[in-house]
PDB file of N, CA and C in Angstrom:
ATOM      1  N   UNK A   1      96.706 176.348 -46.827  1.00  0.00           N
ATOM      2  CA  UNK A   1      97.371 175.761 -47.975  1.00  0.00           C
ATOM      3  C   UNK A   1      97.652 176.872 -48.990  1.00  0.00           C
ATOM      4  N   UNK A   2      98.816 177.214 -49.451  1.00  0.00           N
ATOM      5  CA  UNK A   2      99.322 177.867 -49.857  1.00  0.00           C
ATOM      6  C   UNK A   2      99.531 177.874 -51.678  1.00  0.00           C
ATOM      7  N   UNK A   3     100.212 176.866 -51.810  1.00  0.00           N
ATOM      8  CA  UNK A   3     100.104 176.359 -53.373  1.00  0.00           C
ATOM      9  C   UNK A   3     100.748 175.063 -53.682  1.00  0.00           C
ATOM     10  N   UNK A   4     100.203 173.905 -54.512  1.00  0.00           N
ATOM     11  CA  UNK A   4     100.157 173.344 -54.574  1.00  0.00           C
ATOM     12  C   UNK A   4     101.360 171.863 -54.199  1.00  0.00           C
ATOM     13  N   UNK A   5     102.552 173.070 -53.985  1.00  0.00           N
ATOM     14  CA  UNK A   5     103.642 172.078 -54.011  1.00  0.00           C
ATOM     15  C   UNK A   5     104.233 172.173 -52.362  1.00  0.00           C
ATOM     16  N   UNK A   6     103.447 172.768 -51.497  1.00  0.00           N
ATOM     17  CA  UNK A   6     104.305 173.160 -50.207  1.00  0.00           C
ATOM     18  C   UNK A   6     103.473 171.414 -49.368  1.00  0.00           C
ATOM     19  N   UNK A   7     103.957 171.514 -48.165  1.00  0.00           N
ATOM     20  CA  UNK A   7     103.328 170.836 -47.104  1.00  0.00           C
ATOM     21  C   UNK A   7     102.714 170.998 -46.088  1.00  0.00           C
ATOM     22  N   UNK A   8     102.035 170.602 -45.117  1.00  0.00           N
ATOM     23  CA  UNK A   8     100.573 171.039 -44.486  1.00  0.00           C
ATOM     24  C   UNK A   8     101.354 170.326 -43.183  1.00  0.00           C
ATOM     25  N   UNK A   9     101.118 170.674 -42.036  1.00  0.00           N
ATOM     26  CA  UNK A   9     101.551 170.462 -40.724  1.00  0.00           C
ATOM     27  C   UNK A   9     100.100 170.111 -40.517  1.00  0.00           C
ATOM     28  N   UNK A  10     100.042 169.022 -39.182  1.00  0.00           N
ATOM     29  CA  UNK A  10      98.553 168.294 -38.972  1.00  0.00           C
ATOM     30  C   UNK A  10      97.628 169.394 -38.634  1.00  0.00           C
ATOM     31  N   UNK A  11      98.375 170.597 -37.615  1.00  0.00           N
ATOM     32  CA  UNK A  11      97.058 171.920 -37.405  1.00  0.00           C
ATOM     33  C   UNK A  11      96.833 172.076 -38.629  1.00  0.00           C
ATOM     34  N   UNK A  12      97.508 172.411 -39.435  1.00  0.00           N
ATOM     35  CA  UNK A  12      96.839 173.077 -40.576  1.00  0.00           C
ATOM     36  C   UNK A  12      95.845 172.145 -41.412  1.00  0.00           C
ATOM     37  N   UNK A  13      96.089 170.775 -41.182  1.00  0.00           N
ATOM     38  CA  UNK A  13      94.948 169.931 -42.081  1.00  0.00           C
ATOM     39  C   UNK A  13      93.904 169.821 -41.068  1.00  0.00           C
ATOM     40  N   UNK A  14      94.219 170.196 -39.454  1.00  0.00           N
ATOM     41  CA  UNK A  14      92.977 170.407 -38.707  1.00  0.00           C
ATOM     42  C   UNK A  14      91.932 171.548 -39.673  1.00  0.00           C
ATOM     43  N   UNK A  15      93.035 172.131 -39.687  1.00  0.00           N
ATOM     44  CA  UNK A  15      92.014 173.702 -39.657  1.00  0.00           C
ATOM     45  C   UNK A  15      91.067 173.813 -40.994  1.00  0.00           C
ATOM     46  N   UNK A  16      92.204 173.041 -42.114  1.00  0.00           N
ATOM     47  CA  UNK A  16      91.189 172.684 -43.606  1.00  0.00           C
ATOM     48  C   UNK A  16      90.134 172.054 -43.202  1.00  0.00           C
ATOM     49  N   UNK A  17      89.994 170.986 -42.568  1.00  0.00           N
ATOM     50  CA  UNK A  17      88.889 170.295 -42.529  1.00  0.00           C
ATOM     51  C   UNK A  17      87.900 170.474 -41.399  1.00  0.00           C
ATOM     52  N   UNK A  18      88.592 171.280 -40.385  1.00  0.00           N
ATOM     53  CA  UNK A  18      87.676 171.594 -39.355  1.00  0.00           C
ATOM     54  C   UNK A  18      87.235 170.342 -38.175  1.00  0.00           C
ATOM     55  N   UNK A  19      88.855 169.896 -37.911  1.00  0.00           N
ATOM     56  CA  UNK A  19      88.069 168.734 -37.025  1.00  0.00           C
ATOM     57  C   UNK A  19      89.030 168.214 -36.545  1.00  0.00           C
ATOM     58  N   UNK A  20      89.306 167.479 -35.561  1.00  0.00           N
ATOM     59  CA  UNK A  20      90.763 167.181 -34.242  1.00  0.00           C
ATOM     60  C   UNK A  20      91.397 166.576 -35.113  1.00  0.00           C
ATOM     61  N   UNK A  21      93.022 166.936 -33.653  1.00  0.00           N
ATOM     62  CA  UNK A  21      93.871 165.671 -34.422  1.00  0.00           C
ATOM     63  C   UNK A  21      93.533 164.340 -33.884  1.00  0.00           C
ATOM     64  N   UNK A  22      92.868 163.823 -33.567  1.00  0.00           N
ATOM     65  CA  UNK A  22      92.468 162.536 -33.402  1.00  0.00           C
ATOM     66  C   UNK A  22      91.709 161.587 -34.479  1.00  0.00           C
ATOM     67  N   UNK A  23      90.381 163.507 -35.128  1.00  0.00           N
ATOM     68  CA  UNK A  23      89.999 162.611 -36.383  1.00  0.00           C
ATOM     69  C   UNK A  23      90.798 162.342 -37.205  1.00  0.00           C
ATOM     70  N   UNK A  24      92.031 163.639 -37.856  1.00  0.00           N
ATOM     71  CA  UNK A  24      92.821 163.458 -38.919  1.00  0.00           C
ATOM     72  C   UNK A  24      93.425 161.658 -38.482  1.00  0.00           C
ATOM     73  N   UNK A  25      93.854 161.439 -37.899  1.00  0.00           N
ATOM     74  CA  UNK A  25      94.985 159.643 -37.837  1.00  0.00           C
ATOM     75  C   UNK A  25      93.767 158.874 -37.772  1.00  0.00           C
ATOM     76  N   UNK A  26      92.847 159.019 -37.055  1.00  0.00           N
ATOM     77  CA  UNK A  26      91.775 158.024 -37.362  1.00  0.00           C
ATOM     78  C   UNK A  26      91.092 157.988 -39.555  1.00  0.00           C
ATOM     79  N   UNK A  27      91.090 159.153 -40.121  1.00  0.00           N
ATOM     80  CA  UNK A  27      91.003 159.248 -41.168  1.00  0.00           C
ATOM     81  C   UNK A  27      91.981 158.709 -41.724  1.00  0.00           C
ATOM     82  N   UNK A  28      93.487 158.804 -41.302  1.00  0.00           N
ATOM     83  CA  UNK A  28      94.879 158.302 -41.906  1.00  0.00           C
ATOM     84  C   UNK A  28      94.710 156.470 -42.124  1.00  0.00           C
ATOM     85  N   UNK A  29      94.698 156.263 -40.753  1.00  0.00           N
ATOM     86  CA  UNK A  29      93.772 154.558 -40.797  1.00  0.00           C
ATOM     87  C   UNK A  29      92.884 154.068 -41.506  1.00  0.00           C
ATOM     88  N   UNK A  30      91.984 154.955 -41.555  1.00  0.00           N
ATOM     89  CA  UNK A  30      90.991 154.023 -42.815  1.00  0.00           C
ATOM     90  C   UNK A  30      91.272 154.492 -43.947  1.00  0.00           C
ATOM     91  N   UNK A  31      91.853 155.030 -44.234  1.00  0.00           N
ATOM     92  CA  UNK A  31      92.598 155.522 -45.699  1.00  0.00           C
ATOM     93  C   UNK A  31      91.956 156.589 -46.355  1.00  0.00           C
ATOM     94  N   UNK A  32      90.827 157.156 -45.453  1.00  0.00           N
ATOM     95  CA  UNK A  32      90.296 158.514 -45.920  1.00  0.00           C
ATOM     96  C   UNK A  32      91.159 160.023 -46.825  1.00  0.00           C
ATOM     97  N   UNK A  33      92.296 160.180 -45.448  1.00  0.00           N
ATOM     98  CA  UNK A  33      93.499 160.846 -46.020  1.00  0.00           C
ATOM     99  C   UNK A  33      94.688 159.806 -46.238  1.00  0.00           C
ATOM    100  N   UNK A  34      95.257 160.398 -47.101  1.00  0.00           N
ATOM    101  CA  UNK A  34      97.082 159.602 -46.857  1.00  0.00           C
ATOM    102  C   UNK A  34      97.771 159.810 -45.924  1.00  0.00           C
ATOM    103  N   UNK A  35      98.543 158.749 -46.094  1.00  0.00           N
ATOM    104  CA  UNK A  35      99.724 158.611 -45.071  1.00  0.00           C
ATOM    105  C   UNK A  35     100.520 159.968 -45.402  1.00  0.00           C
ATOM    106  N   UNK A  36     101.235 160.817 -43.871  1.00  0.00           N
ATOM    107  CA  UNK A  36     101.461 161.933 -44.175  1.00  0.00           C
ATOM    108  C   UNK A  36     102.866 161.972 -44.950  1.00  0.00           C
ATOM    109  N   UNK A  37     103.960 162.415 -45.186  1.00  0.00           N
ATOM    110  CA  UNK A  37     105.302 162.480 -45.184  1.00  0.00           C
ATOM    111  C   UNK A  37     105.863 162.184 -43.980  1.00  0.00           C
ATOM    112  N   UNK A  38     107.189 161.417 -43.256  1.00  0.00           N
ATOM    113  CA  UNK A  38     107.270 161.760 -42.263  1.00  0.00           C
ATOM    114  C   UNK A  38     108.584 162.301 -42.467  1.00  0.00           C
ATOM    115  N   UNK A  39     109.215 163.826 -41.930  1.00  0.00           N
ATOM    116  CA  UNK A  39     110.295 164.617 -41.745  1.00  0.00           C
ATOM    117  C   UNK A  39     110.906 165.220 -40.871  1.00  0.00           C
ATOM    118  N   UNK A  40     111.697 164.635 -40.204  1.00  0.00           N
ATOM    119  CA  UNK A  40     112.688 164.593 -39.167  1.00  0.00           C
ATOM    120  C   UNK A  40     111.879 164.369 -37.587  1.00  0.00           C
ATOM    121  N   UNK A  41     110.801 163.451 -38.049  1.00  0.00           N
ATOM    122  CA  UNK A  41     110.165 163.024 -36.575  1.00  0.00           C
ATOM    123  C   UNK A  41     108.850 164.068 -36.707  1.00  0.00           C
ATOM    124  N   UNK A  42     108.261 164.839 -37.509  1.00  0.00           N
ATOM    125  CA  UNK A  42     106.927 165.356 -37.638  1.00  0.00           C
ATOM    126  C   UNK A  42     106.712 164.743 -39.017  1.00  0.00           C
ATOM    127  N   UNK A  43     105.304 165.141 -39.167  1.00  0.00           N
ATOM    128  CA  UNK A  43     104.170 164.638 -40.009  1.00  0.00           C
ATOM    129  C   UNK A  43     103.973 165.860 -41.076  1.00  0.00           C
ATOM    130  N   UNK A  44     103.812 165.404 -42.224  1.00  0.00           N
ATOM    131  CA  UNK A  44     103.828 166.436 -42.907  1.00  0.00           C
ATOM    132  C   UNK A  44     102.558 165.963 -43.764  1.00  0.00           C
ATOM    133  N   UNK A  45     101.894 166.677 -44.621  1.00  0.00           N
ATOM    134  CA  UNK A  45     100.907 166.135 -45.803  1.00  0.00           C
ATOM    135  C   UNK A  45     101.347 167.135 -47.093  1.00  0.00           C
ATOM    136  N   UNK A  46     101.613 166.732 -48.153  1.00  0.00           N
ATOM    137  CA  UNK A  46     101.298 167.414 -49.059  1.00  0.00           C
ATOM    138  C   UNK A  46      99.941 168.161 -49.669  1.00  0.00           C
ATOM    139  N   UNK A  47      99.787 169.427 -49.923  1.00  0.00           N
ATOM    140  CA  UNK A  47      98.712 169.899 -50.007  1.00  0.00           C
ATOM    141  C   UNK A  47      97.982 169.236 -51.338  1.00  0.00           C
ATOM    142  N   UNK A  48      98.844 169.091 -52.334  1.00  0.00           N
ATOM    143  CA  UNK A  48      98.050 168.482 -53.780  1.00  0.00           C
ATOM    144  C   UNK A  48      97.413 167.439 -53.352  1.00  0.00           C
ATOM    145  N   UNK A  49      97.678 166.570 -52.475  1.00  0.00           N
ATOM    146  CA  UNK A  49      97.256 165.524 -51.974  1.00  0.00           C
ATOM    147  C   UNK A  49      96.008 165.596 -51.424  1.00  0.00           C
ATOM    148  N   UNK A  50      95.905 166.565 -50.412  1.00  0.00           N
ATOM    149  CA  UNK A  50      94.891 166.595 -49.632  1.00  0.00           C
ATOM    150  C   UNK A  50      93.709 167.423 -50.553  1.00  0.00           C
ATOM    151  N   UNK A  51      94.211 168.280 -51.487  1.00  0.00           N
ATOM    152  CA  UNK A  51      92.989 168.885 -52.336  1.00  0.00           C
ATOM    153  C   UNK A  51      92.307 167.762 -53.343  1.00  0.00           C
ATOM    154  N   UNK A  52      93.057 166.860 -53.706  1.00  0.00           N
ATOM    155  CA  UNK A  52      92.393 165.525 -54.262  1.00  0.00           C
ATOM    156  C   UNK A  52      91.379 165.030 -53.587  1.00  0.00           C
ATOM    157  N   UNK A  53      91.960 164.916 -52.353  1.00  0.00           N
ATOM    158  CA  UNK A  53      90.628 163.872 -51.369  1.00  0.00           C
ATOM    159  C   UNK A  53      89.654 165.233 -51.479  1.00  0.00           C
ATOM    160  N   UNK A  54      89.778 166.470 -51.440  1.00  0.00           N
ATOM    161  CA  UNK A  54      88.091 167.311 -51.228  1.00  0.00           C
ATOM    162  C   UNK A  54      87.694 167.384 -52.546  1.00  0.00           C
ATOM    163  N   UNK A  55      88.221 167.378 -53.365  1.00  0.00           N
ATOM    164  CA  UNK A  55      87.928 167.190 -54.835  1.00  0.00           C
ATOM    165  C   UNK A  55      87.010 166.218 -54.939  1.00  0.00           C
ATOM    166  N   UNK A  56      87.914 165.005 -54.318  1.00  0.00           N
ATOM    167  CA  UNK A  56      87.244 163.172 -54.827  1.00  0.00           C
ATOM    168  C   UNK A  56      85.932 163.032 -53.820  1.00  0.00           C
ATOM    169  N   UNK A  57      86.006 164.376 -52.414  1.00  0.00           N
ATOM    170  CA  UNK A  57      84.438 164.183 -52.045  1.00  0.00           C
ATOM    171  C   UNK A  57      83.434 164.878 -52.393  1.00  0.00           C
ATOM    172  N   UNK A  58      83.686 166.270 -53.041  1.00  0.00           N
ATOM    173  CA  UNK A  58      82.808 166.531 -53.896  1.00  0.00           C
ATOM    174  C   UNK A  58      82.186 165.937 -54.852  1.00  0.00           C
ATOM    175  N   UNK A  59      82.952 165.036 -55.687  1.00  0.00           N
ATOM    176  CA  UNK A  59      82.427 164.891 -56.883  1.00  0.00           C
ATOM    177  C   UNK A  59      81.763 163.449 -56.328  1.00  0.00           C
ATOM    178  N   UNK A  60      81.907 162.936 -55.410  1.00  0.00           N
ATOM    179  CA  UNK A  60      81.155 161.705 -54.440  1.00  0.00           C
ATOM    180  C   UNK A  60      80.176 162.001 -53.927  1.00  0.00           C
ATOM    181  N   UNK A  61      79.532 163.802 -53.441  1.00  0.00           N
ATOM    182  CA  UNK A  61      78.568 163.771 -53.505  1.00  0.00           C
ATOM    183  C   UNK A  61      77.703 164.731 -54.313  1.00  0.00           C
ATOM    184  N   UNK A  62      78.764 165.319 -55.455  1.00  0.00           N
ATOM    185  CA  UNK A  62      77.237 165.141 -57.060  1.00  0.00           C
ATOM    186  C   UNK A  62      76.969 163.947 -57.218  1.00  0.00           C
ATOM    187  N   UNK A  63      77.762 162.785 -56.869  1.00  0.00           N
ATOM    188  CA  UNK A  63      77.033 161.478 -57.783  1.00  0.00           C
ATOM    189  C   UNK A  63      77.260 160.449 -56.557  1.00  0.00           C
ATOM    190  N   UNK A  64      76.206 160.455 -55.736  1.00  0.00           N
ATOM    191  CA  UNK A  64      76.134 159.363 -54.708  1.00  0.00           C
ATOM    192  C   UNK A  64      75.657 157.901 -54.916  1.00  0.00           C
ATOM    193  N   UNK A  65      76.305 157.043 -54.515  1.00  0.00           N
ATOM    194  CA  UNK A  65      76.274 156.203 -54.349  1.00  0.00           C
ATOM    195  C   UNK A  65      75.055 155.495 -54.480  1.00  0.00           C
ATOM    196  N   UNK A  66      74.132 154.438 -55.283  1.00  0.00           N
ATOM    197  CA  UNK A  66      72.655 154.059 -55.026  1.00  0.00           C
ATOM    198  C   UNK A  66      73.042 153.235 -53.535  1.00  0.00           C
ATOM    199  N   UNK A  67      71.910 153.771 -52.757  1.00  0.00           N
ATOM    200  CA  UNK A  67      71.569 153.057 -51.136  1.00  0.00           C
ATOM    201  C   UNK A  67      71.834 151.333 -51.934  1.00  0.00           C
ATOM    202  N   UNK A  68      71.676 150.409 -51.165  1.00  0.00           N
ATOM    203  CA  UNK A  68      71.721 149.316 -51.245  1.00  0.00           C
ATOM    204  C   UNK A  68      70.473 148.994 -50.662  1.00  0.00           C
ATOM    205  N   UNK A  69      69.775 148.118 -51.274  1.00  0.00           N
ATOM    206  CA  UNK A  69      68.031 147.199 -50.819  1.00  0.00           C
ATOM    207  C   UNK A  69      68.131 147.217 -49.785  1.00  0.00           C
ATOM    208  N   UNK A  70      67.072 147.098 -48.948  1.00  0.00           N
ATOM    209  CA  UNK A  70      66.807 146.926 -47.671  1.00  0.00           C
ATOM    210  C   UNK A  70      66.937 145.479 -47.148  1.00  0.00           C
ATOM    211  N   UNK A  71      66.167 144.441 -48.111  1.00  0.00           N
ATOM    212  CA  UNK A  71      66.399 143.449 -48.114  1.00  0.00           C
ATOM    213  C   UNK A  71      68.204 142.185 -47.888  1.00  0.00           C
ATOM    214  N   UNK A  72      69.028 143.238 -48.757  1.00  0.00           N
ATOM    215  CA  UNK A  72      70.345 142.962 -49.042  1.00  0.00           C
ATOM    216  C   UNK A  72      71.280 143.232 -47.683  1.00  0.00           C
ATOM    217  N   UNK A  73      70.641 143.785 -46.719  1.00  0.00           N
ATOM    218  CA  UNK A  73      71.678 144.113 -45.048  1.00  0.00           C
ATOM    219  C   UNK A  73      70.895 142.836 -44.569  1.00  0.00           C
ATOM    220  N   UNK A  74      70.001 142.410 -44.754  1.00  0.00           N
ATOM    221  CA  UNK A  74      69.249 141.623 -43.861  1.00  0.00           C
ATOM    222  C   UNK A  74      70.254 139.677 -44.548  1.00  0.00           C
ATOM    223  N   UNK A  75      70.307 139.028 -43.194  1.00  0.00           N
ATOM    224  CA  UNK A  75      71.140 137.596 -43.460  1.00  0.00           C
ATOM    225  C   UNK A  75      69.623 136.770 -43.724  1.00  0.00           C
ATOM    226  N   UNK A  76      69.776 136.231 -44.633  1.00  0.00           N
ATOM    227  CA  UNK A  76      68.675 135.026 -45.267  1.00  0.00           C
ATOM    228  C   UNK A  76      68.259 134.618 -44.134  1.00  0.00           C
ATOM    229  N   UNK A  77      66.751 134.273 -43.922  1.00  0.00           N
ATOM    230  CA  UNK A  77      66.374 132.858 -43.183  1.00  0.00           C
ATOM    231  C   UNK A  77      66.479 131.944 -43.693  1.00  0.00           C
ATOM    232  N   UNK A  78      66.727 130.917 -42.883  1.00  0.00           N
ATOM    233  CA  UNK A  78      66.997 129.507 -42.913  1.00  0.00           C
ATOM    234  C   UNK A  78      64.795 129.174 -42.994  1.00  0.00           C
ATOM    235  N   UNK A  79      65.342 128.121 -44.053  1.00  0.00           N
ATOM    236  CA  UNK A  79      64.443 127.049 -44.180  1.00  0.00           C
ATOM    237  C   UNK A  79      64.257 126.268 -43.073  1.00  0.00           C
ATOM    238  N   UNK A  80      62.530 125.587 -42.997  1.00  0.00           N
ATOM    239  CA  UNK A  80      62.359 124.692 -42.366  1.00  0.00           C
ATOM    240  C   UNK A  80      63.224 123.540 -42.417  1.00  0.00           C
ATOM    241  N   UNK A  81      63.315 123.123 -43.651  1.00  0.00           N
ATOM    242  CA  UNK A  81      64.493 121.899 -43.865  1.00  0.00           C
ATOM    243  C   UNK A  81      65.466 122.304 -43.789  1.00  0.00           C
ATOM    244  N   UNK A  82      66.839 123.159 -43.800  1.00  0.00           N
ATOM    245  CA  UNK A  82      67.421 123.597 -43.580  1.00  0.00           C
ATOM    246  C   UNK A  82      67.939 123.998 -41.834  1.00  0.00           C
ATOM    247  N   UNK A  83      66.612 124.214 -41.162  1.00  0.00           N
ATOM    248  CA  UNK A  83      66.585 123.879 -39.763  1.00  0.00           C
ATOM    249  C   UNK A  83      67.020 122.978 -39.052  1.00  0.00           C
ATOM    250  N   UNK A  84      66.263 121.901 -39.702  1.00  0.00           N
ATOM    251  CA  UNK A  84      65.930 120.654 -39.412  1.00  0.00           C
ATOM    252  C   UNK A  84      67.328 120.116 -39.461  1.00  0.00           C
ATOM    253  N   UNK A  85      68.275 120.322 -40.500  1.00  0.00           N
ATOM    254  CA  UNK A  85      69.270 119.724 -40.745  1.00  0.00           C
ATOM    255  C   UNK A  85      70.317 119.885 -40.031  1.00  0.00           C
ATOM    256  N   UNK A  86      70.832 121.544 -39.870  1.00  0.00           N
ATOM    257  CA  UNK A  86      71.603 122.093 -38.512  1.00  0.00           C
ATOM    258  C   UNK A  86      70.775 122.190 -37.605  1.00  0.00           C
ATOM    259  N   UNK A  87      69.832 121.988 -37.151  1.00  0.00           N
ATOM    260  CA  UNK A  87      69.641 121.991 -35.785  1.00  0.00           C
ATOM    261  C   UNK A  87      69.534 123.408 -35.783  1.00  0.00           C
ATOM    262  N   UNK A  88      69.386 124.438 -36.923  1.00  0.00           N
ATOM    263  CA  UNK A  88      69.239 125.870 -36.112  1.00  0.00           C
ATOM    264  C   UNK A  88      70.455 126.943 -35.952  1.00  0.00           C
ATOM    265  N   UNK A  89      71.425 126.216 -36.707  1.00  0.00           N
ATOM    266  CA  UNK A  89      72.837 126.767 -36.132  1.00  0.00           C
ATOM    267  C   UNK A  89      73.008 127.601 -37.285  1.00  0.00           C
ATOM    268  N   UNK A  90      73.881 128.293 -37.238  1.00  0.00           N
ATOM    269  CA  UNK A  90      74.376 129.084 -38.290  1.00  0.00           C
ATOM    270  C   UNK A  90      75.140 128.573 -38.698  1.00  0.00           C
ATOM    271  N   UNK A  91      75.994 128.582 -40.433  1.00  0.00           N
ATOM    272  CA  UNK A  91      76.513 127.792 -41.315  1.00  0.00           C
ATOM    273  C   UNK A  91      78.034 128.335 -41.027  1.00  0.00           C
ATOM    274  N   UNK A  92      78.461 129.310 -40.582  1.00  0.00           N
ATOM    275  CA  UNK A  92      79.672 129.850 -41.089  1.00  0.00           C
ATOM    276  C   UNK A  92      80.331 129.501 -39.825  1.00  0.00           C
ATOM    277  N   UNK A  93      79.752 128.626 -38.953  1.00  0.00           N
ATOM    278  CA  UNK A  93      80.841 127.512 -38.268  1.00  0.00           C
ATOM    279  C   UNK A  93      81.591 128.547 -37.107  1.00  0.00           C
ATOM    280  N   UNK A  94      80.648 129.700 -37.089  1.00  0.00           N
ATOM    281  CA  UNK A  94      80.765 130.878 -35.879  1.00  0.00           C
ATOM    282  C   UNK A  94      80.007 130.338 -34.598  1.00  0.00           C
ATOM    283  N   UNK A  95      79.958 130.207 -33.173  1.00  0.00           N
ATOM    284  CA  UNK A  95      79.076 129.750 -32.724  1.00  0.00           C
ATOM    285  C   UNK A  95      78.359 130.914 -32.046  1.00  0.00           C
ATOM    286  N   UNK A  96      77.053 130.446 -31.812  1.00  0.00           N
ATOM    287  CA  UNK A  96      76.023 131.535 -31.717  1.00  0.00           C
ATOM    288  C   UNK A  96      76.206 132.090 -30.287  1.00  0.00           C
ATOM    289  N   UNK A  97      75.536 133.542 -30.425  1.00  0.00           N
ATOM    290  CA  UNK A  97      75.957 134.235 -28.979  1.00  0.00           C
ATOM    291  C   UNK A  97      74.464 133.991 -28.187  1.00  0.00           C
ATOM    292  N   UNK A  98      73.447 132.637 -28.310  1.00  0.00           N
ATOM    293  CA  UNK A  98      72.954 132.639 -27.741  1.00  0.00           C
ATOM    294  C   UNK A  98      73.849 131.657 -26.542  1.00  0.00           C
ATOM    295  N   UNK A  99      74.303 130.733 -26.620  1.00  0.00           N
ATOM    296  CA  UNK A  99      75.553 130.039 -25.830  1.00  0.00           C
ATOM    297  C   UNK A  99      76.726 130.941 -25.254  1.00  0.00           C
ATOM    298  N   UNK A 100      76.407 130.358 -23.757  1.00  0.00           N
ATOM    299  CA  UNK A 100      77.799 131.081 -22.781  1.00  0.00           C
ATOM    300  C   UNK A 100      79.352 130.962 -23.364  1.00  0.00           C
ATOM    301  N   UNK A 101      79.805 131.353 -23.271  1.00  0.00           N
ATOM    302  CA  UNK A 101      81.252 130.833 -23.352  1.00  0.00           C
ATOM    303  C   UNK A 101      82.024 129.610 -22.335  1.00  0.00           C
ATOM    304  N   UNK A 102      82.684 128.882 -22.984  1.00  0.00           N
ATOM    305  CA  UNK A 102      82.857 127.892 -22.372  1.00  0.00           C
ATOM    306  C   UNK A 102      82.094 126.543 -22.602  1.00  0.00           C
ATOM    307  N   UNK A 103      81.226 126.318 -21.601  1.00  0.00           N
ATOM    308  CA  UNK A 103      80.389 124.833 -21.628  1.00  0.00           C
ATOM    309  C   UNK A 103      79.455 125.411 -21.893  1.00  0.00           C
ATOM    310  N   UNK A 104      79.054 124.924 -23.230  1.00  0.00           N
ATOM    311  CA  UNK A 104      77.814 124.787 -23.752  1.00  0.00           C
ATOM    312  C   UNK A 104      76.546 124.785 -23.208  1.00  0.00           C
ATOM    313  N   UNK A 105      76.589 124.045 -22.190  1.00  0.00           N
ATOM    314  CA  UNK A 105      75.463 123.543 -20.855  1.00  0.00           C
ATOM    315  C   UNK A 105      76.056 124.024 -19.515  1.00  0.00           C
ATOM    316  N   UNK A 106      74.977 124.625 -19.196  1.00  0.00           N
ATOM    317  CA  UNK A 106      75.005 125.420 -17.803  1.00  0.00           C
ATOM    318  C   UNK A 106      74.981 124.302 -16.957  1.00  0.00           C
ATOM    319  N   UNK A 107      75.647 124.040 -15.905  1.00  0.00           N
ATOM    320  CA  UNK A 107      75.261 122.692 -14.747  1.00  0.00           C
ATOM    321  C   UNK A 107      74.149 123.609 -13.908  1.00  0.00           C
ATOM    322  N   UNK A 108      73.130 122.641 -13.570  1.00  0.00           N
ATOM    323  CA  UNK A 108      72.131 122.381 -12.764  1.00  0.00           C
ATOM    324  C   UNK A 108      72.002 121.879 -11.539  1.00  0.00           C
ATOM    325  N   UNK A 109      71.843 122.712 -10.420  1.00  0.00           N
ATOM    326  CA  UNK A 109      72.239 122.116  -9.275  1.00  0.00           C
ATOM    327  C   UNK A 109      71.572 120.480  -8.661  1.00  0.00           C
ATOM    328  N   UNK A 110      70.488 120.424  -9.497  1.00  0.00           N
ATOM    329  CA  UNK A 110      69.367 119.294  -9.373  1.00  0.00           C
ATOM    330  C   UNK A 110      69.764 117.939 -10.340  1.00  0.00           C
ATOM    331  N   UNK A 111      70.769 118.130 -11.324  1.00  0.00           N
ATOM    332  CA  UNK A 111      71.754 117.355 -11.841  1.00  0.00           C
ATOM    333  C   UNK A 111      72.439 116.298 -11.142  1.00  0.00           C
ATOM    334  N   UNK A 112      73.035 117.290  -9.805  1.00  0.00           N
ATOM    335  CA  UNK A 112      74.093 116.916  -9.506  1.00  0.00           C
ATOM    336  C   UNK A 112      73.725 115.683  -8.062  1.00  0.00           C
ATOM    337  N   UNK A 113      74.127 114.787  -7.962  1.00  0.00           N
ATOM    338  CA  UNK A 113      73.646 113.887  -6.423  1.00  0.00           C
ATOM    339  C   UNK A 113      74.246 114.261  -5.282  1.00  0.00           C
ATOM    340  N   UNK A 114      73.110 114.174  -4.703  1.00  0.00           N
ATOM    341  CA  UNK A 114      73.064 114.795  -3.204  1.00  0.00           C
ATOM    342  C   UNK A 114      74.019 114.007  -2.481  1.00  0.00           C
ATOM    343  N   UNK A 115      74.969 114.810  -1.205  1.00  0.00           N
ATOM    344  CA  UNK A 115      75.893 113.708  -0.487  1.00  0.00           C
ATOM    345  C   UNK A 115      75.036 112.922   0.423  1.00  0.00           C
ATOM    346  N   UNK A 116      75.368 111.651   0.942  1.00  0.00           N
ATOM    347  CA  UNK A 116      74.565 111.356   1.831  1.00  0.00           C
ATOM    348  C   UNK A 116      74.310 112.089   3.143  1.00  0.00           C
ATOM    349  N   UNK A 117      74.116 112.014   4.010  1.00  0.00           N
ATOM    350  CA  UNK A 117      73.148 112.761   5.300  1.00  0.00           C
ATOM    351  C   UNK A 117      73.699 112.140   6.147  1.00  0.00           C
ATOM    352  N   UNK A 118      75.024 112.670   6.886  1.00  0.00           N
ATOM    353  CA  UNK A 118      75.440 111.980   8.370  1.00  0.00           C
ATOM    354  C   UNK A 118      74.558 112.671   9.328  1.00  0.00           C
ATOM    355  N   UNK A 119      74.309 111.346  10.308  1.00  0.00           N
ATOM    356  CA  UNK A 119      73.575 111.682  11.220  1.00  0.00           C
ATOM    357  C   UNK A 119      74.948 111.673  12.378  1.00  0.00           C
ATOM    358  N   UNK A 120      74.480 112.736  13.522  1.00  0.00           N
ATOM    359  CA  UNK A 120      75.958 113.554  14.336  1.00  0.00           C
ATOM    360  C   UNK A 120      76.015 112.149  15.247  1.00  0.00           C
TER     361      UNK A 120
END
């Protein structure tokens, strides 16, 4: 990167950041970097651009983020009464991956009635 107003070809934002072109578009996707320029069928980035994002991660990690509780990743237990009421199920009307897909109930071969027994 040269000065502030030129544009960066994807090697060269490889080479700033030290890492494939596969990470750079996967970074483009989650919005890590910007969307590049696109000019005459290549990809371009502006460099002011891209010195923002190392800027905006520096200063992200002088001042990190507080972790989040341990408690706060974890999904509530359900109450006894609360049990009792769904039956155990989860509320958000997702159904649980303890159930196959499909029928709910596995058939049982001992279910099912036996044919009768021809005699030859």
């Amino acid at each position: 990167m040269q000065n502030d107003q030129s544009l960066c070809t994807i090697e060269e934002v490889c080479n700033t950041f030290k890492c494939s072109k596969s990470t750079v578009w996967r970074w483009v996707s989650s919005g890590t970097l910007p969307k590049p320029l696109k000019i005459g069928g290549t990809s371009r980035w502006a460099t002011e651009a891209l010195s923002l994002v190392i800027k905006k991660a520096q200063v992200q990690q002088m001042n990190p983020a507080p972790e989040p509780k341990r408690n706060a990743l974890r999904s509530p237990k359900l109450s006894r009464r609360k049990k009792a009421e769904t039956g155990g199920q989860p509320q958000s009307g997702k159904i649980s991956r303890n159930f196959p897909k499909g029928n709910s109930r596995r058939k049982d071969p001992s279910d099912e009635p036996t044919p009768p027994h021809k005699s030859p």
